[in-house]
N, C-alpha and C. Protein backbone atom coordinates (compact mmCIF):
# COMPACT_ATOMS: atom_id res chain seq x y z
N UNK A 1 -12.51 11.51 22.04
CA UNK A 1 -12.70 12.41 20.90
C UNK A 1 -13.10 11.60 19.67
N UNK A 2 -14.23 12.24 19.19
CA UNK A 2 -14.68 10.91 17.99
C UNK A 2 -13.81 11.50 16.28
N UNK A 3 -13.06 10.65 15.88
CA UNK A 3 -12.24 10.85 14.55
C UNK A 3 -13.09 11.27 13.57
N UNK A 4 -12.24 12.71 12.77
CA UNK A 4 -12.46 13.35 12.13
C UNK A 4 -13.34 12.00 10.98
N UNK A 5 -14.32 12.73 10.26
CA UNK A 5 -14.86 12.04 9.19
C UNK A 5 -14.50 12.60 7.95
N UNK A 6 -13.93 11.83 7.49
CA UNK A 6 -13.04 11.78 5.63
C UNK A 6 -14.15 12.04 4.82
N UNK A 7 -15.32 10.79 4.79
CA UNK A 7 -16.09 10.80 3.95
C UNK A 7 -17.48 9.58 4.39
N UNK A 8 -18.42 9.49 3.78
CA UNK A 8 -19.42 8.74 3.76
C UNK A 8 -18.89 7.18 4.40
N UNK A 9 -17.75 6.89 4.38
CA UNK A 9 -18.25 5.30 4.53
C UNK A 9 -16.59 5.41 5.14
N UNK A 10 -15.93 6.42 4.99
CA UNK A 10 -14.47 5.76 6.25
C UNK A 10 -14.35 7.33 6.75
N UNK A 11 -14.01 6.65 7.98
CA UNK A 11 -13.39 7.76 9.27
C UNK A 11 -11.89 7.24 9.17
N UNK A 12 -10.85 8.36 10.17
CA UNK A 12 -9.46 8.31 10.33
C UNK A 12 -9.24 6.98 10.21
N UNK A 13 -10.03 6.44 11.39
CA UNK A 13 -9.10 5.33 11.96
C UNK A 13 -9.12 4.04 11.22
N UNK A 14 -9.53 4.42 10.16
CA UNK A 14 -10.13 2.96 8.61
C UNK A 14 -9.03 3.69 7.79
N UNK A 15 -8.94 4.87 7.49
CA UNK A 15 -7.82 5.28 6.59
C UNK A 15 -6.81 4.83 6.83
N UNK A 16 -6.41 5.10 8.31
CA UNK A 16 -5.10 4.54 8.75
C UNK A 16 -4.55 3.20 8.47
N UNK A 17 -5.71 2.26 8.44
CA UNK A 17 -5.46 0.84 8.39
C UNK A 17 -5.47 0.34 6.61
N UNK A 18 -6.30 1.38 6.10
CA UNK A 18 -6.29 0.88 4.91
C UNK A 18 -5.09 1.68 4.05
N UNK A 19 -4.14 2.14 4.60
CA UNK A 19 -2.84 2.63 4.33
C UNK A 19 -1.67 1.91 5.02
N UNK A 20 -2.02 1.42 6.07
CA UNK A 20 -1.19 0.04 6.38
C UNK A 20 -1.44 -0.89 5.53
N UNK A 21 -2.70 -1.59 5.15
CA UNK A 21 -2.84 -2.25 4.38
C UNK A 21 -2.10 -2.25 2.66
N UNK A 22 -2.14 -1.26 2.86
CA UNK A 22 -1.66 -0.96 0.75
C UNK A 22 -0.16 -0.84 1.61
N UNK A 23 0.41 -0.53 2.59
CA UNK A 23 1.77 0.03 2.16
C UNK A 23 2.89 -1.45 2.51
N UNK A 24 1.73 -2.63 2.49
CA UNK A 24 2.67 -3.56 3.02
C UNK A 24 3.36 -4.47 1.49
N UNK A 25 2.82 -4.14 0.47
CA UNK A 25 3.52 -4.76 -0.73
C UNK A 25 5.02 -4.06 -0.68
N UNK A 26 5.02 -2.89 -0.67
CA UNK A 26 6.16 -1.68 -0.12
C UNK A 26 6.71 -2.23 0.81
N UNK A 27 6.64 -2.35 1.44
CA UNK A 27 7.23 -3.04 2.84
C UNK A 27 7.91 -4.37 2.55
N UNK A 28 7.57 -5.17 1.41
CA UNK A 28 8.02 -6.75 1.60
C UNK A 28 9.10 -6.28 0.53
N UNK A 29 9.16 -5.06 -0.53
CA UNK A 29 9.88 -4.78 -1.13
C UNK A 29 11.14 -4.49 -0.67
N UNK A 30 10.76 -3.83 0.66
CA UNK A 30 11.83 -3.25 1.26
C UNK A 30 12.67 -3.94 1.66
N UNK A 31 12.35 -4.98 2.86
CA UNK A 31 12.55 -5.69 3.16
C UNK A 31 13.65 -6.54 2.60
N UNK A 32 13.27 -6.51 0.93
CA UNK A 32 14.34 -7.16 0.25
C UNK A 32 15.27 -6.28 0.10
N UNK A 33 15.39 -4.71 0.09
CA UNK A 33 16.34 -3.94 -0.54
C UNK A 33 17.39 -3.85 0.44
N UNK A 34 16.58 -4.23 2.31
CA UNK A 34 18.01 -3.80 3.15
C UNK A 34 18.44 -5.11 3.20
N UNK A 35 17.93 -6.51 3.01
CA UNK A 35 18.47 -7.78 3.04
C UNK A 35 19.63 -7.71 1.77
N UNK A 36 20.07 -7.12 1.18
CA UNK A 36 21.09 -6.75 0.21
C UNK A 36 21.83 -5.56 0.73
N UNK A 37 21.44 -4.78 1.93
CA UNK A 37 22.81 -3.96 1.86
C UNK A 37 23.61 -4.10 2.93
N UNK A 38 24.85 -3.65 2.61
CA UNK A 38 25.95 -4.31 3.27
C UNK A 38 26.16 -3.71 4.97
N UNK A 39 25.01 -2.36 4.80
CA UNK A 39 25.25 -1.55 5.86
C UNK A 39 23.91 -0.65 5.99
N UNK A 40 23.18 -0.85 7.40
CA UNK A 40 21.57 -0.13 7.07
C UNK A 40 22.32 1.33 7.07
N UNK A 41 21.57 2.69 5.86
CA UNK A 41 21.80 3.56 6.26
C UNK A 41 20.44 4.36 6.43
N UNK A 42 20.39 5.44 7.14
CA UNK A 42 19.18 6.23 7.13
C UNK A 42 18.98 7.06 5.47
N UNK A 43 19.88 7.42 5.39
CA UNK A 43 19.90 8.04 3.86
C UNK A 43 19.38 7.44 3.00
N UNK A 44 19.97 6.47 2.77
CA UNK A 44 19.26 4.82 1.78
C UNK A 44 18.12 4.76 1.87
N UNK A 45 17.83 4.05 3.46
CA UNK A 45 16.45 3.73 4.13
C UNK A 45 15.05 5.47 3.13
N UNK A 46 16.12 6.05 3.34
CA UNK A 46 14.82 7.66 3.19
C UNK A 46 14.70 7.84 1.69
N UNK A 47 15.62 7.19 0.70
CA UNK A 47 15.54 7.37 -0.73
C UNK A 47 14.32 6.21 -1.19
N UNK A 48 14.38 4.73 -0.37
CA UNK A 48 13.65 4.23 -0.59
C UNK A 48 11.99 4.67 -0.17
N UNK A 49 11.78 5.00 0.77
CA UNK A 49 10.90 5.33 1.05
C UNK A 49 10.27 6.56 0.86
N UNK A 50 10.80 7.62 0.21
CA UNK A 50 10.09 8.75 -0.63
C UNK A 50 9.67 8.16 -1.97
N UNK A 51 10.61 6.91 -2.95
CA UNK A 51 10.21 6.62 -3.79
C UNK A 51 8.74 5.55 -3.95
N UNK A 52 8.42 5.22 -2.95
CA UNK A 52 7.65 4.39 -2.41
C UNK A 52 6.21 4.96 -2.20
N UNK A 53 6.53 6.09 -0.95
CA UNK A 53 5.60 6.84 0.15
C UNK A 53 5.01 7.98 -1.65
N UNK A 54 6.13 8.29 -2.06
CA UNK A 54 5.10 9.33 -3.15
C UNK A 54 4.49 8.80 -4.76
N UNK A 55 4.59 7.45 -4.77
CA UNK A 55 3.47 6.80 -5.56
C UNK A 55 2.76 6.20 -4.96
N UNK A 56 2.66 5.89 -3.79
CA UNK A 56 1.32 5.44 -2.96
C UNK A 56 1.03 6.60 -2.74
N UNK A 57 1.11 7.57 -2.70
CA UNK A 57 0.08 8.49 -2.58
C UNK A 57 -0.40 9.42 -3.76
N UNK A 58 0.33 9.23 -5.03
CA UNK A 58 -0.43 9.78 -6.45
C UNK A 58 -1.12 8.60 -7.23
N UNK A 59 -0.66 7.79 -7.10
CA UNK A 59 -1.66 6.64 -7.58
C UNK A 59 -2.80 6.87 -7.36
N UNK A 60 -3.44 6.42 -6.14
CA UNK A 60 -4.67 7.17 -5.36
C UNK A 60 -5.54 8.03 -5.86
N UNK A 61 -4.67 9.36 -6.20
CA UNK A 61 -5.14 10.31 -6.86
C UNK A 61 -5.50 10.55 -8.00
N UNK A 62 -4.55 9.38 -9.11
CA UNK A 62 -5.08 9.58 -10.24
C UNK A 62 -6.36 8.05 -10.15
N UNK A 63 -5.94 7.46 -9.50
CA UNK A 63 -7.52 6.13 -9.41
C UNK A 63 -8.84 7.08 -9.38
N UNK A 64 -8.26 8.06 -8.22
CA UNK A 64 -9.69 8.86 -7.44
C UNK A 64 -10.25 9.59 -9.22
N UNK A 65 -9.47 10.29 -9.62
CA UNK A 65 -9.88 11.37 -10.82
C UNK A 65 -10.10 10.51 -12.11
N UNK A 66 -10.00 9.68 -12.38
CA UNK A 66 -10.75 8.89 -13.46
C UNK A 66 -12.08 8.33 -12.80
N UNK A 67 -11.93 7.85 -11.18
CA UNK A 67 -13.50 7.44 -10.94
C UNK A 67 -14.48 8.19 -11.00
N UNK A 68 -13.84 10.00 -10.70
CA UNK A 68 -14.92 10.60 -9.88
C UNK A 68 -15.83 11.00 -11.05
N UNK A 69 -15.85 11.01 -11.94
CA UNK A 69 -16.42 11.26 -13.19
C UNK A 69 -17.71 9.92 -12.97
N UNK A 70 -17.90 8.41 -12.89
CA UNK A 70 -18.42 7.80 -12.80
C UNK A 70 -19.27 7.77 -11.44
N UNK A 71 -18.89 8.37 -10.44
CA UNK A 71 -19.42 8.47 -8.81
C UNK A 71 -20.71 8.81 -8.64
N UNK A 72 -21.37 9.68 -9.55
CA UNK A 72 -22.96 9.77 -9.29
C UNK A 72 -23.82 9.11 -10.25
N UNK A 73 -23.31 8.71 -10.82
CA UNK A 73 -24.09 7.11 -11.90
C UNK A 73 -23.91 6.05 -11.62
N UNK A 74 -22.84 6.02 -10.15
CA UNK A 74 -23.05 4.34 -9.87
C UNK A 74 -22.82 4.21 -8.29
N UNK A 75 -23.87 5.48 -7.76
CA UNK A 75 -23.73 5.84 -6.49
C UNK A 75 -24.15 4.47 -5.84
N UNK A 76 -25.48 4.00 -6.15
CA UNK A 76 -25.83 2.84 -5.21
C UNK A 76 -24.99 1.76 -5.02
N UNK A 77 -23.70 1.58 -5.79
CA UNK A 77 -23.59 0.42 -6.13
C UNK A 77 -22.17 0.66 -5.75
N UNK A 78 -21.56 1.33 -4.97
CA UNK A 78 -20.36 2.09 -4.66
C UNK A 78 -19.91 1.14 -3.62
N UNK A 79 -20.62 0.91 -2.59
CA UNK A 79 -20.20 -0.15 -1.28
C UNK A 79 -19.87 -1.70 -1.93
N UNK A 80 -20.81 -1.97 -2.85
CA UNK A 80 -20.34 -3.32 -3.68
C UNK A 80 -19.13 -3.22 -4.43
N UNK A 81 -18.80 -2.10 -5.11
CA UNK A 81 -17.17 -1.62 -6.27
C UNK A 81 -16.50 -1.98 -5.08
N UNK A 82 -16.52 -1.16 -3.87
CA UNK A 82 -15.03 -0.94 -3.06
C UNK A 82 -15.23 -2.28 -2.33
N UNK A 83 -15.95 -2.88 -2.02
CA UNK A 83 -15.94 -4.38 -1.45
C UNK A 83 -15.15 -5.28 -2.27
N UNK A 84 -15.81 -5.18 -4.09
CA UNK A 84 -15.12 -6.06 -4.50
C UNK A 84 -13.72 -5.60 -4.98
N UNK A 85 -13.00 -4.40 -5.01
CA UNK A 85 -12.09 -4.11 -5.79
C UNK A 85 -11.02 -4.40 -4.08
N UNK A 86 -11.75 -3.95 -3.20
CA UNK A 86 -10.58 -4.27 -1.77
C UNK A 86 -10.37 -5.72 -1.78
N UNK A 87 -11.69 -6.84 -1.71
CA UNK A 87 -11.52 -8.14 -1.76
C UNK A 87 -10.60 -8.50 -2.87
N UNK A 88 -10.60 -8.12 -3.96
CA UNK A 88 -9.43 -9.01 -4.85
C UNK A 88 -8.03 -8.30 -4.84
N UNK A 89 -7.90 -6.62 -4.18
CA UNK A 89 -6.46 -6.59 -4.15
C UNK A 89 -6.16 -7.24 -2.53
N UNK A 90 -6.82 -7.15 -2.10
CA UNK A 90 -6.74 -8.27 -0.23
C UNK A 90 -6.49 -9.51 -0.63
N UNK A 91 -7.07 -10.26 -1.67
CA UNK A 91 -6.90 -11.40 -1.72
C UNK A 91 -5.39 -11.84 -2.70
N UNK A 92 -5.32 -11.00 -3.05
CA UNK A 92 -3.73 -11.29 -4.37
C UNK A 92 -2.87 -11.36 -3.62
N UNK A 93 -2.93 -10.36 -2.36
CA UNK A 93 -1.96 -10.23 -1.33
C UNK A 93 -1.64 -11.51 -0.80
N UNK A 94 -2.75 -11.87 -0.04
CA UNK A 94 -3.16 -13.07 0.73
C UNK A 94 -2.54 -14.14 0.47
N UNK A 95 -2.90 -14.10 -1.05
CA UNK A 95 -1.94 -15.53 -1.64
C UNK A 95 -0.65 -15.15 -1.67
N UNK A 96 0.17 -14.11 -2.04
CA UNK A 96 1.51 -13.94 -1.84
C UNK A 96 1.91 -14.32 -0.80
N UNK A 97 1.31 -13.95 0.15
CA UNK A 97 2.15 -13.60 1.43
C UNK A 97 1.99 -15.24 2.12
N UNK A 98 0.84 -16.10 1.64
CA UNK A 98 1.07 -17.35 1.79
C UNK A 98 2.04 -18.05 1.52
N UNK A 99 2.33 -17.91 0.64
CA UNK A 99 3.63 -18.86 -0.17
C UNK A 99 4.76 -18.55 0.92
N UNK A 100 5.42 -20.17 0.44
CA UNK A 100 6.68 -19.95 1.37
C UNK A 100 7.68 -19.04 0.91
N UNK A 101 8.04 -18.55 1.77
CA UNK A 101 9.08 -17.42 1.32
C UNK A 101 10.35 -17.97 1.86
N UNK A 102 11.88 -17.43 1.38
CA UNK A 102 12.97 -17.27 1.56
C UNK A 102 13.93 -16.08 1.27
N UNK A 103 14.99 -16.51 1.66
CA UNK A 103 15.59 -14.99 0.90
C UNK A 103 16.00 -15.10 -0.67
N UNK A 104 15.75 -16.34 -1.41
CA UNK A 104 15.48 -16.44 -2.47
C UNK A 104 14.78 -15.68 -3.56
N UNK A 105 13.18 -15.29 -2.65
CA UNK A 105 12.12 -14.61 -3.26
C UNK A 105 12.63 -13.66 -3.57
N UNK A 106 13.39 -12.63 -2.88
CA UNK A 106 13.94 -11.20 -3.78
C UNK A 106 14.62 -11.35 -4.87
N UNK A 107 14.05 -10.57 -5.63
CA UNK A 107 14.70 -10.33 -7.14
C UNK A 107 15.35 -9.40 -7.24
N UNK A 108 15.22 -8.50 -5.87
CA UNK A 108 16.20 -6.85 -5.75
C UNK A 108 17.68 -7.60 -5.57
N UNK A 109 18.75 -7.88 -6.67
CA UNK A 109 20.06 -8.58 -6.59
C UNK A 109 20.93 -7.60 -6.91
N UNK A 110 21.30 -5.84 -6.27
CA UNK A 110 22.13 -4.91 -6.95
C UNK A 110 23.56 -5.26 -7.19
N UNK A 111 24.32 -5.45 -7.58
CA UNK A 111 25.67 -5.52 -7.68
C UNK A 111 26.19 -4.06 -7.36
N UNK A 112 26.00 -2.93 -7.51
CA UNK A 112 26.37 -1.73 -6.79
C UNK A 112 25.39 -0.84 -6.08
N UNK A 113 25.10 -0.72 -4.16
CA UNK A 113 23.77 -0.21 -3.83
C UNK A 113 23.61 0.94 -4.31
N UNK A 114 24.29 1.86 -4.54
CA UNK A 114 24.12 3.50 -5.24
C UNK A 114 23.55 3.14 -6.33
N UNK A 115 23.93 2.43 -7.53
CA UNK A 115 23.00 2.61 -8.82
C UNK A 115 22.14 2.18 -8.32
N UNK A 116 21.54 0.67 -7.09
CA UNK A 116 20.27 -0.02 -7.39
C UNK A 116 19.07 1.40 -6.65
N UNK A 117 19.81 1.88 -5.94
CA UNK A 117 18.61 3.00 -5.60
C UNK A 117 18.82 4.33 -6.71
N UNK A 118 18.87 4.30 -7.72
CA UNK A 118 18.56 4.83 -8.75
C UNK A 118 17.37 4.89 -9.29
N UNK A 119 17.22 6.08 -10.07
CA UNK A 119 15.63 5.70 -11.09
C UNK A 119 15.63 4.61 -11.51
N UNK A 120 16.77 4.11 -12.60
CA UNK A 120 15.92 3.04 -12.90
C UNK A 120 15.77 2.37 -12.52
N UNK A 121 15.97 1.78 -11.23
CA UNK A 121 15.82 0.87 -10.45
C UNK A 121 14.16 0.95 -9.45
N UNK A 122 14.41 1.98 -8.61
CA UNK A 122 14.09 2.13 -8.08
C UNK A 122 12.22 2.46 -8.98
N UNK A 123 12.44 3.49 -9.72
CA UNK A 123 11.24 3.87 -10.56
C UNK A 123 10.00 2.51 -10.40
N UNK A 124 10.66 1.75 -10.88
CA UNK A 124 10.00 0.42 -11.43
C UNK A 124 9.46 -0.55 -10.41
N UNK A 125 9.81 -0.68 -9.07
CA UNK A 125 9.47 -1.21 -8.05
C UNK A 125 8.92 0.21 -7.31
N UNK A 126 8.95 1.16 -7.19
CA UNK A 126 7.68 2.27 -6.72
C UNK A 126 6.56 2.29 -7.36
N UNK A 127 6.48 1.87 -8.82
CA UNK A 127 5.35 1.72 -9.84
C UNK A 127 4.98 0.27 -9.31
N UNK A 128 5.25 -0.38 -9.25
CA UNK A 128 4.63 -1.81 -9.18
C UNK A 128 4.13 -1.78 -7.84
N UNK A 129 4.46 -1.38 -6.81
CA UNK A 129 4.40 -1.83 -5.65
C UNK A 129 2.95 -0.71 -5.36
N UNK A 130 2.43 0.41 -6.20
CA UNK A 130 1.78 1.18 -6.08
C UNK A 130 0.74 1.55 -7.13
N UNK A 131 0.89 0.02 -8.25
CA UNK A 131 -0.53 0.02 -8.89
C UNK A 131 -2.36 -0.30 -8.05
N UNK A 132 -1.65 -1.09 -6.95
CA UNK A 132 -3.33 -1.48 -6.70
C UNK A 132 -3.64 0.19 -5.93
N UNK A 133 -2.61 0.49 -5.57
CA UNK A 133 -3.49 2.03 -5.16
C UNK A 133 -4.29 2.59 -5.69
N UNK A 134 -4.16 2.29 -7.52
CA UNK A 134 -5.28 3.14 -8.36
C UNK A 134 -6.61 2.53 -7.93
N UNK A 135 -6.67 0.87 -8.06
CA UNK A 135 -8.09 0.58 -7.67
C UNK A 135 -8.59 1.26 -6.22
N UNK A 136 -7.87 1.65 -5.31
CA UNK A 136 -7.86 2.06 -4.13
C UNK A 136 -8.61 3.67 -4.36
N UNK A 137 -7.97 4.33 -5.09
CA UNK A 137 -8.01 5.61 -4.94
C UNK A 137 -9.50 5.15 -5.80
N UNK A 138 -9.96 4.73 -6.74
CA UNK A 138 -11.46 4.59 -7.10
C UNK A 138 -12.60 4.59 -6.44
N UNK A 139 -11.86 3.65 -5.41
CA UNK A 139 -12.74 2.97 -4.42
C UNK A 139 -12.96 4.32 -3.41
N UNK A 140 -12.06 5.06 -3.06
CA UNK A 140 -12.34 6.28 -2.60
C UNK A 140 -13.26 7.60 -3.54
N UNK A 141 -12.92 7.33 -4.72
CA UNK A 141 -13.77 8.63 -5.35
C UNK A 141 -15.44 7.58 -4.93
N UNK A 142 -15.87 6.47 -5.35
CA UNK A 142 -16.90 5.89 -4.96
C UNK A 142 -17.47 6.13 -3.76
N UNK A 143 -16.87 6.16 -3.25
CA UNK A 143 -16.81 6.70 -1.14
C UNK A 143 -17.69 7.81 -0.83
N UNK A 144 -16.62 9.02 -1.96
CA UNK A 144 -16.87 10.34 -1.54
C UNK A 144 -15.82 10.38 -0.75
N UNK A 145 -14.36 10.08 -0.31
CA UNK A 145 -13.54 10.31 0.33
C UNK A 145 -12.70 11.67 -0.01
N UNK A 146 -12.58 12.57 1.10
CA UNK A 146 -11.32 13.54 0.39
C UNK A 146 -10.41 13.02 0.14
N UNK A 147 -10.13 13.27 -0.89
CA UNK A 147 -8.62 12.20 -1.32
C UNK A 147 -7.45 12.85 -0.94
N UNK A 148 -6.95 14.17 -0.80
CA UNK A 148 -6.15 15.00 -0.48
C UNK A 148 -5.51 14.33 0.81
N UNK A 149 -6.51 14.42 2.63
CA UNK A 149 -5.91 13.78 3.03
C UNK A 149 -5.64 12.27 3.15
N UNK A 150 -6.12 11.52 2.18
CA UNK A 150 -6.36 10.52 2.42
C UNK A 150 -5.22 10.16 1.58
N UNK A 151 -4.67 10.52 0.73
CA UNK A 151 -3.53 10.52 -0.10
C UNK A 151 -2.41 10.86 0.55
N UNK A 152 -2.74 11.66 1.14
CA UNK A 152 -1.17 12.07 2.21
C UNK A 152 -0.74 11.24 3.25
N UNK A 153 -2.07 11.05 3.98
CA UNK A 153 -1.79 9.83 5.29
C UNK A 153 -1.38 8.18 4.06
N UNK A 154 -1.90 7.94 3.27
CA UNK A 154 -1.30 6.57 2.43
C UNK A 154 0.53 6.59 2.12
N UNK A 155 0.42 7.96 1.38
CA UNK A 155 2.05 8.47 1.26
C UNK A 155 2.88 8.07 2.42
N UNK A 156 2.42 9.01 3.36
CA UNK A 156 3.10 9.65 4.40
C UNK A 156 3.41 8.04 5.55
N UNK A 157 2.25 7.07 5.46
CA UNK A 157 2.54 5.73 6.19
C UNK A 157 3.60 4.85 5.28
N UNK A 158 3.23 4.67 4.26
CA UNK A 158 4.46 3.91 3.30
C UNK A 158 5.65 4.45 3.89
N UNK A 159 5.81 5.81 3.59
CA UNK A 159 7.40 6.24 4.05
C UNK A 159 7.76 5.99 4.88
N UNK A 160 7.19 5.34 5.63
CA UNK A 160 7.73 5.56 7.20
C UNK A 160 7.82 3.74 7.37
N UNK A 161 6.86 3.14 6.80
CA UNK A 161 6.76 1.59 6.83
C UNK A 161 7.75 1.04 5.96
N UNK A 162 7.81 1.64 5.05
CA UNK A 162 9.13 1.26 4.02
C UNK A 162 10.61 1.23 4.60
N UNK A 163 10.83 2.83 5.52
CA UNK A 163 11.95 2.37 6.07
C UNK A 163 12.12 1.45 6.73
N UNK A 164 10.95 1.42 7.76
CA UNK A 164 11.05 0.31 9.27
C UNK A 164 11.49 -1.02 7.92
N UNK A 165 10.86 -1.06 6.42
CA UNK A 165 11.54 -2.58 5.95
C UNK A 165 12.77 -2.68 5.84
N UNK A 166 13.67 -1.67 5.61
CA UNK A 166 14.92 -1.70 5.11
C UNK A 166 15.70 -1.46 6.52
N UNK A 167 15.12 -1.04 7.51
CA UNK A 167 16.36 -1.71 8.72
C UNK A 167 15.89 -3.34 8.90
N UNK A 168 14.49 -3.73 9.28
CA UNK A 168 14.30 -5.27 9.43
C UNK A 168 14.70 -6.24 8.44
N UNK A 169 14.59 -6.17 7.29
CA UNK A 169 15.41 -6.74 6.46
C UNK A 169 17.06 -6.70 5.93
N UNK A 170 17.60 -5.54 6.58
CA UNK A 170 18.97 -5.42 6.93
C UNK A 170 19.52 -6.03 8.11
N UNK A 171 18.29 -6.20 9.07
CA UNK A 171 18.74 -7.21 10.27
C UNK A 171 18.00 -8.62 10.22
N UNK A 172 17.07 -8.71 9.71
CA UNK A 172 16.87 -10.28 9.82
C UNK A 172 16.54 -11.00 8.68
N UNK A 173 16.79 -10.91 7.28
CA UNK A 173 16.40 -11.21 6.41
C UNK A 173 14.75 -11.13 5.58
N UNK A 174 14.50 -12.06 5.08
CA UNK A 174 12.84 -11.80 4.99
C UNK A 174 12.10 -13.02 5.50
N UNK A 175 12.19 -12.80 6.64
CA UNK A 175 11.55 -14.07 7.60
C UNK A 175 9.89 -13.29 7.61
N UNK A 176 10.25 -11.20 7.84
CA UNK A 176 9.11 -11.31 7.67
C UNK A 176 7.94 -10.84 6.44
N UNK A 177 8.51 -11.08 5.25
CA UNK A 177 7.99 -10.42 4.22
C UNK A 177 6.73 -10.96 3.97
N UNK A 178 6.63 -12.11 4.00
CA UNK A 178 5.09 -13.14 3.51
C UNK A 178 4.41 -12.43 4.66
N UNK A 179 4.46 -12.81 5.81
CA UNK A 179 3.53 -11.50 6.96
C UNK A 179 3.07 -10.72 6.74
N UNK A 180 4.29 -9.58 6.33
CA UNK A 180 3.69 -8.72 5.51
C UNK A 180 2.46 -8.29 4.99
N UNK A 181 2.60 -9.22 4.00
CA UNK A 181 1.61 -9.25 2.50
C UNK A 181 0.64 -9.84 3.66
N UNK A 182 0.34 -11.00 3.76
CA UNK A 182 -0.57 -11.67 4.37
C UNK A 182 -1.48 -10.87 5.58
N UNK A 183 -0.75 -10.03 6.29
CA UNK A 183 -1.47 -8.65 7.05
C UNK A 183 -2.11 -7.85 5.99
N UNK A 184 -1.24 -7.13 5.15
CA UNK A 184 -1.79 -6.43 4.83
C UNK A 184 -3.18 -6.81 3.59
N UNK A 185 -2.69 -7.76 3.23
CA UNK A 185 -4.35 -8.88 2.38
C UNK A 185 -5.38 -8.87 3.33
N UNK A 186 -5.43 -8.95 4.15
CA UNK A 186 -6.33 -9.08 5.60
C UNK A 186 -6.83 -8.16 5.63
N UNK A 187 -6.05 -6.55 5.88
CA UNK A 187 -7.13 -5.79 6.15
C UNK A 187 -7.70 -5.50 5.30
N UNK A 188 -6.98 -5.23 4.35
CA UNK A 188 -7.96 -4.81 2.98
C UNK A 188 -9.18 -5.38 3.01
N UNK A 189 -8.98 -6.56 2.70
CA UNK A 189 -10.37 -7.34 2.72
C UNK A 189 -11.61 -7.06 4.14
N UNK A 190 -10.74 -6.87 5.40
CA UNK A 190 -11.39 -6.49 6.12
C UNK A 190 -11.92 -5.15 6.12
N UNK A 191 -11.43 -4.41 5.51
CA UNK A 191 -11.93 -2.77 4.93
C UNK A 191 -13.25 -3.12 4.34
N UNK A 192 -13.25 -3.58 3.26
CA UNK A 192 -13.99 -3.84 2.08
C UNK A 192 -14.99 -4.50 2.84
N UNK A 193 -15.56 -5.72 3.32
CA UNK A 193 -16.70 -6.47 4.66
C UNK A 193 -17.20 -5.12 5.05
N UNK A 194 -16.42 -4.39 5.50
CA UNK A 194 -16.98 -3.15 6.93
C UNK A 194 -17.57 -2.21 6.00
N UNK A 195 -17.27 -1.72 4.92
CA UNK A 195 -17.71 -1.01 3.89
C UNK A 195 -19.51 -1.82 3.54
N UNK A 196 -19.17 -2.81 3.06
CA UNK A 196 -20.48 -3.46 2.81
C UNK A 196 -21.23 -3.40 3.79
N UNK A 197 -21.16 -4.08 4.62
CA UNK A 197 -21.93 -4.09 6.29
C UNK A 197 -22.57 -2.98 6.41
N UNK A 198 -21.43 -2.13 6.65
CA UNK A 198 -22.29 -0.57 7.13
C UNK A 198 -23.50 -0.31 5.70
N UNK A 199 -23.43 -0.40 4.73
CA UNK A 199 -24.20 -0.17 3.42
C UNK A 199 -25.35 -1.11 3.65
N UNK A 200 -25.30 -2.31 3.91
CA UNK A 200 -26.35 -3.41 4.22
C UNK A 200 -26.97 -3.46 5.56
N UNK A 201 -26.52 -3.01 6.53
CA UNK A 201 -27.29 -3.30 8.27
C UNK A 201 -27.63 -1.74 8.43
């Protein structure tokens, strides 16, 4: 069965990856939040990951609605934007996820887990972990992507990748957080190549 087409330059099965890709900063976050708790819970695990899963997927949306205004004045030049805006959030990654890591690297240090999954806690690492989405969601109004589902499947994978961080980092520390990042730098960048390519061959 050949996958539904989103838009001009990605089908499903590129969405999918380029929502793995964004949801792995989320993921190394996580990672740190269950390496701090004393006990994995699903409840926990699901607070983190709605706070997570639903700014990766409005970010997007507001990236998409400030681009789409610019989308037919800089139509030709749309495969070069999302090449270069995927290559440098792929590559920021890249270098993170290089560095040696420990369980040092987390800065998530709650002294009580109920307040640290609080707004204010929590607010502030769902915002950070879900700014490059705006360049993302641009890169989609540039596309011509429906952003609707393409916003939901980004959401809807974080949530679910975020938890899987907060049981693995409740069981093994962050052995794998730099991975993480370093996967998910990869595809991005590999998004962004395949974008060009198809525009150039």
């Amino acid at each position: 069965m050949v996958a539904r087409n989103y838009g001009e330059h990605m089908n499903l099965p590129e969405l999918l990856l380029l929502a793995v890709g964004l949801s792995m900063d989320a993921f190394a976050v996580a990672i740190c939040i269950g390496l701090k708790m004393r006990k994995f819970m699903i409840a926990k695990a699901l607070v983190v990951g709605l706070y997570f899963g639903l700014f990766q997927a409005g970010m997007p949306i507001i990236g998409y609605l400030f681009a789409i205004q610019l989308a037919g004045s800089v139509a030709a030049l749309s495969p070069w934007i999302a090449f270069a805006l995927l290559s440098f959030i792929g590559g920021k990654m890249l270098a993170e996820g290089l560095k040696k890591a420990d369980d040092s690297d987390c800065m998530f240090n709650p002294e009580d887990e109920n307040a640290a999954l609080g707004l204010k806690v929590m607010l502030p690492l769902a915002v950070a972990t879900s700014i490059d989405a705006l360049a993302v969601g641009a890169s989609l109004a540039l596309l011509s992507v429906n952003i609707v589902p393409a916003a939901v499947l980004i959401g809807t994978t974080t949530l679910i990748i975020s938890m899987a961080g907060v049981k693995i980092g409740n069981m093994f520390g962050t052995r794998f957080k730099s991975k993480a990042e370093t996967l998910g730098g990869a595809i991005l960048i590999g998004i962004g190549v395949h974008i060009l390519l198809e525009h150039l061959l």
